[in-house]
C-alpha atoms as a PDB file:
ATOM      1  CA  UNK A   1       0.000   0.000   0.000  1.00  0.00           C
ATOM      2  CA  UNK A   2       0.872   3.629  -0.504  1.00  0.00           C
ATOM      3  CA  UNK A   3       1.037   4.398   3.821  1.00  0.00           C
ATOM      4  CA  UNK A   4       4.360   3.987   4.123  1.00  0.00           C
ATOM      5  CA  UNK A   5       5.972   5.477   1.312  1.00  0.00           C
ATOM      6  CA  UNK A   6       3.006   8.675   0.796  1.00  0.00           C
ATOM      7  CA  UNK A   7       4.020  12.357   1.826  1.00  0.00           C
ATOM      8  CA  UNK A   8       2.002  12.090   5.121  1.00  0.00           C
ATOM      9  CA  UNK A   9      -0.990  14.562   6.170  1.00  0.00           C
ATOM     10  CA  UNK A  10       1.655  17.417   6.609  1.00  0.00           C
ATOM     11  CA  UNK A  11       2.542  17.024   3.234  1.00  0.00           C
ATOM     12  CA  UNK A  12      -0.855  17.084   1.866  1.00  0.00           C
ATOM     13  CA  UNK A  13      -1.968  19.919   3.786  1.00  0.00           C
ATOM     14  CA  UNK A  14       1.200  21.981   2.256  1.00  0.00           C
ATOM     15  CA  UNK A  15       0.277  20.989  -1.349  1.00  0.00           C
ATOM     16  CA  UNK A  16      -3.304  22.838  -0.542  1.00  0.00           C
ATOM     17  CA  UNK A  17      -2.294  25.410   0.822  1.00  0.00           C
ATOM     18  CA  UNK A  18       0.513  26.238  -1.607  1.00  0.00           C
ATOM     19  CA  UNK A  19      -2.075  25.449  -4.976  1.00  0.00           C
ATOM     20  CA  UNK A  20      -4.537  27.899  -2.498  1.00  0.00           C
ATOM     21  CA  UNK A  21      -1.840  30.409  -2.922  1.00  0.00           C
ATOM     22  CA  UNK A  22      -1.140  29.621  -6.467  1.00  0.00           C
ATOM     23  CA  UNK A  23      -4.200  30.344  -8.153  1.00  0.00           C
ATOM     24  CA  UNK A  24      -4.996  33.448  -5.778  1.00  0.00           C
ATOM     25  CA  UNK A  25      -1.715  34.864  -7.332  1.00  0.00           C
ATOM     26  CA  UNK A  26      -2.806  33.827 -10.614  1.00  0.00           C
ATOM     27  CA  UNK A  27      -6.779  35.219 -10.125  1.00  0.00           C
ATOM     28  CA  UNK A  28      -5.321  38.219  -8.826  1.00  0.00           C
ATOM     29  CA  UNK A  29      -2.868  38.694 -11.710  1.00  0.00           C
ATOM     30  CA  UNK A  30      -5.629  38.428 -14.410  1.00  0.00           C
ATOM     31  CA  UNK A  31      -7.998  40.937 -12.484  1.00  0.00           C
ATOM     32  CA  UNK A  32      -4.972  43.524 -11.767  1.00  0.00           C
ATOM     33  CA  UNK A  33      -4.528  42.917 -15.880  1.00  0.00           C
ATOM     34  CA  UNK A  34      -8.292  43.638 -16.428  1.00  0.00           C
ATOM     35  CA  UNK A  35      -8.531  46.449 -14.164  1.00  0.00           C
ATOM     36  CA  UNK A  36      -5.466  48.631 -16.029  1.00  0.00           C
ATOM     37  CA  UNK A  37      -6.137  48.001 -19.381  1.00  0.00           C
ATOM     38  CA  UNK A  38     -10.131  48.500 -18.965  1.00  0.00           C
ATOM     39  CA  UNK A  39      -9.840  52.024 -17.664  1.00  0.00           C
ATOM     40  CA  UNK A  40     -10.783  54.659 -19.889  1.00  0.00           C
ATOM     41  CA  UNK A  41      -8.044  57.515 -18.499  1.00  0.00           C
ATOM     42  CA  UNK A  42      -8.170  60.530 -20.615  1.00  0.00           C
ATOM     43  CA  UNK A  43      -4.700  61.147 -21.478  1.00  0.00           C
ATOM     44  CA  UNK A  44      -2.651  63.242 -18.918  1.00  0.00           C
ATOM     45  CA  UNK A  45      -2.650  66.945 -20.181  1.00  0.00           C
ATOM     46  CA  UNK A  46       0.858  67.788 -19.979  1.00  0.00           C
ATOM     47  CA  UNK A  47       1.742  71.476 -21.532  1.00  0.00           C
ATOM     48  CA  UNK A  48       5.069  72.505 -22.593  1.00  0.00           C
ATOM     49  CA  UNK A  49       6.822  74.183 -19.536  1.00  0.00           C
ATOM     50  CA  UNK A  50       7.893  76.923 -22.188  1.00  0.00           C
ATOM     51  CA  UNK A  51       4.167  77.677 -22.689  1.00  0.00           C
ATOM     52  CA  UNK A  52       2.745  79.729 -19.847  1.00  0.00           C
ATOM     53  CA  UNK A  53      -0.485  81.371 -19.779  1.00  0.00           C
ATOM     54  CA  UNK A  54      -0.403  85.030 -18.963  1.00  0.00           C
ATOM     55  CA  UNK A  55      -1.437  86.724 -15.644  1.00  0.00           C
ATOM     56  CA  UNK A  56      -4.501  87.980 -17.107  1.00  0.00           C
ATOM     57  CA  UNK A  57      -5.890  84.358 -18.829  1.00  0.00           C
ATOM     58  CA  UNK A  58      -5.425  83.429 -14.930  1.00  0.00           C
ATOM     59  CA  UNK A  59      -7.283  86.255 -14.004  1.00  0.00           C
ATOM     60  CA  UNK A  60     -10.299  85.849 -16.359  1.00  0.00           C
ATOM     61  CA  UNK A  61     -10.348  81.651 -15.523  1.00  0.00           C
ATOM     62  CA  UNK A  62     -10.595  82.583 -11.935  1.00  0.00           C
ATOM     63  CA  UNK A  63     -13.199  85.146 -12.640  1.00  0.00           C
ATOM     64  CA  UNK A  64     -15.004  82.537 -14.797  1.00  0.00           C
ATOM     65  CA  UNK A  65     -14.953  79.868 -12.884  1.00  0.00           C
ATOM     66  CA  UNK A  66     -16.547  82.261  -9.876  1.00  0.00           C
ATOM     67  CA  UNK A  67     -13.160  82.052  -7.689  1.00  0.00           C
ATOM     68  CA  UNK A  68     -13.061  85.681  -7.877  1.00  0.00           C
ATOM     69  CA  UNK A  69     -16.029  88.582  -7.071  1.00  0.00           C
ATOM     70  CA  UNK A  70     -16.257  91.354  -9.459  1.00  0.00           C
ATOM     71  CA  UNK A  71     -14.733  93.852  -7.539  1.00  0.00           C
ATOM     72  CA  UNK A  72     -11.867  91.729  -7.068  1.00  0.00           C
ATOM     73  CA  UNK A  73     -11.028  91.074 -10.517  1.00  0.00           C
ATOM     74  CA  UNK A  74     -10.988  94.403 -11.228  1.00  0.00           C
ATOM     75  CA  UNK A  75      -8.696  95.513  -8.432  1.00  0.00           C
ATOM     76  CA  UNK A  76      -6.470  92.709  -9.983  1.00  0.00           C
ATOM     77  CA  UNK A  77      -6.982  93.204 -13.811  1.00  0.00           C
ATOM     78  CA  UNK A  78      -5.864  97.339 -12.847  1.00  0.00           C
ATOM     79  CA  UNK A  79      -2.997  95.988 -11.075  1.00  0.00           C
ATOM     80  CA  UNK A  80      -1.635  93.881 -13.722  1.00  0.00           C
ATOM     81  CA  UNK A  81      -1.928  96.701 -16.140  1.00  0.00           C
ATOM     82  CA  UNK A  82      -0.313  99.034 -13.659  1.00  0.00           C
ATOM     83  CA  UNK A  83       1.022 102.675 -14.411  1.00  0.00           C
END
């Protein structure tokens, strides 16, 4: 019979738990896979660092975007154009 010669229970409770870990590694692989190809990322908008958008295209983003009150953009709009 196989008794005597067989891996014993310690050896068969290592081959589990090691084929447990196995195909966790493996499911997980194949879902990580899935999960960064599937995304739909805009690209990243990266400008050129020699293109800079002037103090007053700031001015009138903040002002759009309601960051800035009236009165305050045109303290800051006289200050840019300074004497």
């Amino acid at each position: 019979m196989w008794w005597n010669n067989g891996m014993g229970w310690g050896g068969w409770v290592l081959m589990v738990l090691l084929m447990s870990a196995f195909w966790g590694f493996v499911i997980a692989g194949v879902i990580a896979l899935f999960r960064s190809v599937g995304t739909d990322r805009p690209p990243a908008h990266n400008p050129s660092p020699t293109i800079r958008p002037s103090a007053n295209s700031i001015l009138d983003e903040r002002f759009a975007r309601g960051e800035i009150d009236a009165e305050e953009y045109r303290i800051r709009r006289d200050q840019l154009s300074g004497p």
